[in-house]
Protein backbone atom coordinates (compact mmCIF):
# COMPACT_ATOMS: atom_id res chain seq x y z
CA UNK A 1 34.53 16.21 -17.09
CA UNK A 2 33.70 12.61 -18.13
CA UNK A 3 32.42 11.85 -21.43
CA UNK A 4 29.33 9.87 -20.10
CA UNK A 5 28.16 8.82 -17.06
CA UNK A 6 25.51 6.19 -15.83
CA UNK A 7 22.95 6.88 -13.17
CA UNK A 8 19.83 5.01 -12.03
CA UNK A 9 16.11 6.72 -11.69
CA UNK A 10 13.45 4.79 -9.46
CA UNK A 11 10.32 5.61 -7.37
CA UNK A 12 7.59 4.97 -5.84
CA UNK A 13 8.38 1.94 -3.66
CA UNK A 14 5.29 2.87 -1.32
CA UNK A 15 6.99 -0.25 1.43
CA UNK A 16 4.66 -1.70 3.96
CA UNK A 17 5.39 -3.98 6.98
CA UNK A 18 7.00 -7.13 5.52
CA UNK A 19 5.14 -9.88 4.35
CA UNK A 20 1.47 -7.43 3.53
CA UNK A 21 0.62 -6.95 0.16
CA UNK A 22 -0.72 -3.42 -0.92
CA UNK A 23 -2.91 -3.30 -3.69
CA UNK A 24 -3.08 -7.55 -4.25
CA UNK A 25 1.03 -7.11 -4.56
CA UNK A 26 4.04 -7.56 -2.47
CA UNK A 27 5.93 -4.38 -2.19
CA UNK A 28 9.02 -6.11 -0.57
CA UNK A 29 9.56 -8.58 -2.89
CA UNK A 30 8.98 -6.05 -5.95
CA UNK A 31 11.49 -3.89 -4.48
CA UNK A 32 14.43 -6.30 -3.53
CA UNK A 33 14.34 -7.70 -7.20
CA UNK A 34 14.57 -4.17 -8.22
CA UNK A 35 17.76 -3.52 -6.03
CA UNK A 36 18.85 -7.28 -7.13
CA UNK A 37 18.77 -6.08 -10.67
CA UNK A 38 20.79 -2.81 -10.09
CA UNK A 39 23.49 -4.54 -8.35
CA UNK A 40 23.75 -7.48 -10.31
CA UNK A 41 23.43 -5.26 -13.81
CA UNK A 42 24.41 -1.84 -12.96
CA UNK A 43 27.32 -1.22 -10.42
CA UNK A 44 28.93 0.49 -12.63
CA UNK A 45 26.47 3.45 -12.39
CA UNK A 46 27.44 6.75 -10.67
CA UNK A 47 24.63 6.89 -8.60
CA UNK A 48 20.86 5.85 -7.81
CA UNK A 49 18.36 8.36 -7.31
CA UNK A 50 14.57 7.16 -5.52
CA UNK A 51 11.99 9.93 -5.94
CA UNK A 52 9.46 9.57 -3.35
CA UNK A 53 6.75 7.81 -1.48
CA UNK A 54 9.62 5.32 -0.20
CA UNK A 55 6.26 3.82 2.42
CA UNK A 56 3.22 3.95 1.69
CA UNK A 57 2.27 4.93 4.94
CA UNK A 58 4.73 6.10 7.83
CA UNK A 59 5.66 3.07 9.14
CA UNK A 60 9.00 2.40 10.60
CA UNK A 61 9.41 -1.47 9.00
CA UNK A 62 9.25 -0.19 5.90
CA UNK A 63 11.69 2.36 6.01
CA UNK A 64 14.21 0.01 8.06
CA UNK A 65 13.50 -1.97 5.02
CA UNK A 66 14.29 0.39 2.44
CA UNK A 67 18.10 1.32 4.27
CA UNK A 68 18.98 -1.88 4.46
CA UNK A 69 18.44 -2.69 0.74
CA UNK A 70 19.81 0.72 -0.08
CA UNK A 71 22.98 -0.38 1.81
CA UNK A 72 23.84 -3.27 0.13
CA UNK A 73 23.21 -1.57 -3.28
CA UNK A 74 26.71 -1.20 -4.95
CA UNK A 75 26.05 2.33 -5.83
CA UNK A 76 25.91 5.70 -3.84
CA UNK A 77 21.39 5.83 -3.43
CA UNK A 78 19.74 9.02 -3.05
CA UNK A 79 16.06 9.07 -1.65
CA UNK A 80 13.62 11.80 -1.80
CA UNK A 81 10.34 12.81 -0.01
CA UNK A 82 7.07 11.64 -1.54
CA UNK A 83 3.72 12.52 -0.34
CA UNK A 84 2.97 9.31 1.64
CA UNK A 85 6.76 9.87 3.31
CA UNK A 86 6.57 11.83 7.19
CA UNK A 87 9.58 13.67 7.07
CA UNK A 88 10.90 13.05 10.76
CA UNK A 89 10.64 9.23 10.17
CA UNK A 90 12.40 9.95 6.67
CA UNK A 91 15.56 11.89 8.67
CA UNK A 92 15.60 9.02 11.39
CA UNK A 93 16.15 5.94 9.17
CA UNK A 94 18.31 7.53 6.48
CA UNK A 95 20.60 9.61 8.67
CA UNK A 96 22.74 10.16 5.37
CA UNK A 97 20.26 13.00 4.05
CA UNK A 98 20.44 14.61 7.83
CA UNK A 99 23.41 16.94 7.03
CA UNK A 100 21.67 18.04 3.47
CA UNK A 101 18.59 19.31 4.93
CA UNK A 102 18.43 23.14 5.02
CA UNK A 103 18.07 24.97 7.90
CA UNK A 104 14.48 24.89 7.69
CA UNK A 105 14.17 21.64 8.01
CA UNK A 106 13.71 20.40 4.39
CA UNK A 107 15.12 17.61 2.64
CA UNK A 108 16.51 19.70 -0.15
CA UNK A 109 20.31 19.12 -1.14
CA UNK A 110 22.46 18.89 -4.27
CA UNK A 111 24.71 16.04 -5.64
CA UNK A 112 27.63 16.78 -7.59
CA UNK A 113 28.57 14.21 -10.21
CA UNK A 114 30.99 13.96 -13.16
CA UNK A 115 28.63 14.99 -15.50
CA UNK A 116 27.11 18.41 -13.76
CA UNK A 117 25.28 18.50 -10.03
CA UNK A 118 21.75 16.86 -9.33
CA UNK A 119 19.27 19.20 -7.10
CA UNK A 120 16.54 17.38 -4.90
CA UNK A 121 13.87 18.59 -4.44
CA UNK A 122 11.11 18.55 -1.17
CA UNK A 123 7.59 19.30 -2.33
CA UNK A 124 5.76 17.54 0.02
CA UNK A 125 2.86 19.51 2.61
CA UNK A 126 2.43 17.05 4.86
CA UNK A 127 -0.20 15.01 5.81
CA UNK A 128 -1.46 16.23 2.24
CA UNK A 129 -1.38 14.02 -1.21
CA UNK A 130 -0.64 17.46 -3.64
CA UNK A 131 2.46 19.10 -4.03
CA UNK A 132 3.74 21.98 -2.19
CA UNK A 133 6.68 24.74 -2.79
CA UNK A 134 6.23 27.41 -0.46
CA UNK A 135 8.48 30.38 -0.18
CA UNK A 136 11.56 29.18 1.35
CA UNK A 137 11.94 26.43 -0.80
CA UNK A 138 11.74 28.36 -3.69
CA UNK A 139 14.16 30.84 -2.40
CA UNK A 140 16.73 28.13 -1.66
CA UNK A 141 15.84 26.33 -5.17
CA UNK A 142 16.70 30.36 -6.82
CA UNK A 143 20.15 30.29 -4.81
CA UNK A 144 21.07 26.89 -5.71
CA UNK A 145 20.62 27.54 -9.01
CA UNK A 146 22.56 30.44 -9.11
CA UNK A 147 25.46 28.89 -7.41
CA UNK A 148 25.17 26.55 -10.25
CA UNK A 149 24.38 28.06 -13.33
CA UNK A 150 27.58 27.03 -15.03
CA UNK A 151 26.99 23.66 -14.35
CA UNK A 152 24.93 21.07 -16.51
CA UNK A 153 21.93 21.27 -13.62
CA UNK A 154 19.56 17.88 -13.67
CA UNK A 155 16.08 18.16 -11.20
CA UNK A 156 14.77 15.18 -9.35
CA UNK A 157 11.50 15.86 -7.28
CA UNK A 158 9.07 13.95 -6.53
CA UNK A 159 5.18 15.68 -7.74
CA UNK A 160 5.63 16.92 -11.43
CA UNK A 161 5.65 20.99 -11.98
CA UNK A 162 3.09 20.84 -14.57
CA UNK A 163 -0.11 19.22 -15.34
CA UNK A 164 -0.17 15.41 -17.12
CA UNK A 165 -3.14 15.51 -18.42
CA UNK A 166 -4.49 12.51 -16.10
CA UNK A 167 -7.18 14.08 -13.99
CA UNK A 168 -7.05 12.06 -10.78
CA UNK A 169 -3.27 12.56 -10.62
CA UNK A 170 -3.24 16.95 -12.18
CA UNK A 171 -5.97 17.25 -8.99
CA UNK A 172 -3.25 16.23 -6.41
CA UNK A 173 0.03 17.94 -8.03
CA UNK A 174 2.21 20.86 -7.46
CA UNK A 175 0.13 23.92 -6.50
CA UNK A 176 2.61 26.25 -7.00
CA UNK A 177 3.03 25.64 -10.30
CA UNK A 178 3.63 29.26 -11.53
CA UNK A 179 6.09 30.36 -8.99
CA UNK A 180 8.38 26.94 -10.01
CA UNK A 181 8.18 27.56 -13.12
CA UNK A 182 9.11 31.52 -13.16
CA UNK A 183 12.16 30.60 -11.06
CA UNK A 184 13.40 27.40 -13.62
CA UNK A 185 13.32 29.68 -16.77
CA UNK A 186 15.94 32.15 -17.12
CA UNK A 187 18.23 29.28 -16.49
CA UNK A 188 19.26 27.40 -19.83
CA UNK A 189 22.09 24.77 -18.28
CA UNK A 190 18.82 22.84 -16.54
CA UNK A 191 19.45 19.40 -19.09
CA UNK A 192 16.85 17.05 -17.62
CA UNK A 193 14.27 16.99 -15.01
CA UNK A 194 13.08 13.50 -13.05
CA UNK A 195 10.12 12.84 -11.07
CA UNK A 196 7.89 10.69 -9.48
CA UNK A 197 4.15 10.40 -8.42
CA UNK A 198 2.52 9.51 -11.43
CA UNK A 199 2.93 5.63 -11.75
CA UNK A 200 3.59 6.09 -15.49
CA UNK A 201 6.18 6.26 -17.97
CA UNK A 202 5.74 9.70 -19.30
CA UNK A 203 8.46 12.21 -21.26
CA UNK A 204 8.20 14.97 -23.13
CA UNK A 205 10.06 19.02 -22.95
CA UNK A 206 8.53 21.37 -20.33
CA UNK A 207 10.22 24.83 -21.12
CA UNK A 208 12.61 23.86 -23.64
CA UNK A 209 13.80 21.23 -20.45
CA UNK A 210 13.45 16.91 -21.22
CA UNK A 211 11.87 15.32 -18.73
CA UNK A 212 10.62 11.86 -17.69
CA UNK A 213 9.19 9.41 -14.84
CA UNK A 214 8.38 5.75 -14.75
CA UNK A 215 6.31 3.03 -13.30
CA UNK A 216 6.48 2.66 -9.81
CA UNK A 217 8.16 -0.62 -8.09
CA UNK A 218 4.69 -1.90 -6.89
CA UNK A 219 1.39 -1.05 -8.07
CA UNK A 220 0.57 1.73 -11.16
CA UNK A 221 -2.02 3.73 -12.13
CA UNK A 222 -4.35 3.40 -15.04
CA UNK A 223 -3.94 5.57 -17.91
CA UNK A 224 -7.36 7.04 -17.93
CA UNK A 225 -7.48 10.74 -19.27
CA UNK A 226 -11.28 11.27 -17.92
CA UNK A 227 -11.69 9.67 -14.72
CA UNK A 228 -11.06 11.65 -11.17
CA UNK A 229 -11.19 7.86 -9.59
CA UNK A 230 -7.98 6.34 -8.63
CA UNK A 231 -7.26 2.80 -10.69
CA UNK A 232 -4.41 1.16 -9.24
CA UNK A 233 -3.47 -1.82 -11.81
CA UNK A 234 -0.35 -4.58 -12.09
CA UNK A 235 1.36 -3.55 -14.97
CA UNK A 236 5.41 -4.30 -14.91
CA UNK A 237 7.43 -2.56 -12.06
CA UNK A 238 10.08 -0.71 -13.81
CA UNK A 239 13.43 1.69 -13.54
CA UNK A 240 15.24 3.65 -15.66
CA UNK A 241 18.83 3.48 -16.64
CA UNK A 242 19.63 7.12 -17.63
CA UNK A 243 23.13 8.08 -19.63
CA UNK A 244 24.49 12.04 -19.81
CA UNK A 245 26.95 13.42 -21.68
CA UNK A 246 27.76 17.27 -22.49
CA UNK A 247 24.34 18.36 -24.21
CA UNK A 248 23.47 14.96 -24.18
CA UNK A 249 20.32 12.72 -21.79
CA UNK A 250 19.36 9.29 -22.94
CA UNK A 251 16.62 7.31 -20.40
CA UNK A 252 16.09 3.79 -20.81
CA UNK A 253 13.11 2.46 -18.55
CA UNK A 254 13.79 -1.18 -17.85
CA UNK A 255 10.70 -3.42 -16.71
CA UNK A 256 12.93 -5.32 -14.35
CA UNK A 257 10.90 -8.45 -13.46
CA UNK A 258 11.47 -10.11 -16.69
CA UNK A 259 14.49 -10.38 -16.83
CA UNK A 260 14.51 -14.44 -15.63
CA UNK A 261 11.51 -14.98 -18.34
């Protein structure tokens, strides 16, 4: 096993058609200088994982949009389902993910790197903003982990298990919040866990497990611990440059765009 290992951690690209703004901000451009950074910076990373809402809405420019970038990019990239994602468009454009989904029809697959084996996860219900993880997916998630449970195990999803104490964002997270976290527990080798969703930088442990997420590549939301009102706000675009080693997770989140300032 490798001593250390390099891996990239975005989300939240929510694309439009090229050349519209969402929010007063152009998600194209945002996103490009994103992948510009990575490439130019960072090809020496194992991997690049996206967690979620790749479009903001289903449209098919953005996601043609998102492949080719994700093409070009140096690195191996690894997209996952967000709640503004439809999952049939998802499977057309990025026919890479087709042979990972399981055989009910979710985009749930593991990676295996140097450094242990990444699990994606599919919580989305769609046509629905909160998170779901019915049945089958936790079934699969209970196998997977099995199979892997003498592996270092790191979780990407893209709606966080647990409540962040940010009202407008807990109201629309995962529902089944119980039943994930009953079936993550007895396993100890679970080292990190990465999501999306939130539009913030937040870390912290969550069962004895670090975890993180990070500004989106677009538009953010306010840090407001009251309000049920959605504030989206221009604060830096941003992705995280992530390091493991045995035992070992360090996440730096990079605010790309200044980079040239």
């Amino acid at each position: 096993m490798a001593d250390m290992i390099k891996l990239i951690h975005l989300t939240d690209t929510h694309l439009v058609k090229p050349g519209k703004l969402l929010h007063g901000l152009d998600p194209e451009s945002r996103f490009v200088a994103c992948m510009d950074s990575i490439s130019q910076h960072h090809h020496d990373a194992e991997c690049c994982v996206i967690t979620g809402d790749i479009a903001d809405h289903d449209c098919d420019e953005a996601y043609v949009l998102f492949a080719e970038q994700i093409r070009q990019c140096p690195i191996p990239c690894y997209p996952l389902l967000g709640n503004h994602d439809d999952r049939q468009k998802f499977l057309q454009h990025f026919p890479m993910i087709e042979g990972k989904v399981t055989s009910d029809g979710f985009v749930q697959y593991t990676v295996t790197l140097s450094e242990g084996v990444m699990i994606m996860l599919d919580t989305v219900k769609s046509g629905f903003p909160d998170g779901e993880f019915c049945e089958i997916r936790q079934q699969w998630l209970h196998e997977t982990l099995i199979k892997h449970q003498h592996q270092p195990v790191y979780l990407f999803m893209h709606h966080p298990p647990f409540d962040i104490h940010i009202p407008c964002l807990d109201e629309i997270g995962l529902a089944e919040k119980r039943a994930f976290s009953s079936i993550i527990r007895p396993n100890k080798n679970i080292r990190h866990l990465f999501f999306g969703h939130a539009h913030r930088p937040i870390s912290g442990n969550w069962q004895g497990i670090s975890f993180s997420s990070l500004h989106g590549t677009n538009h953010q939301i306010r840090l407001d611990f009251n309000s049920q009102e959605f504030q989206y706000i221009d604060e830096p675009p941003q992705y995280s440059v992530v390091f493991l080693a045995d035992q070992t997770v360090v996440v730096h989140t990079h605010a790309y765009l200044s980079e040239n300032h």
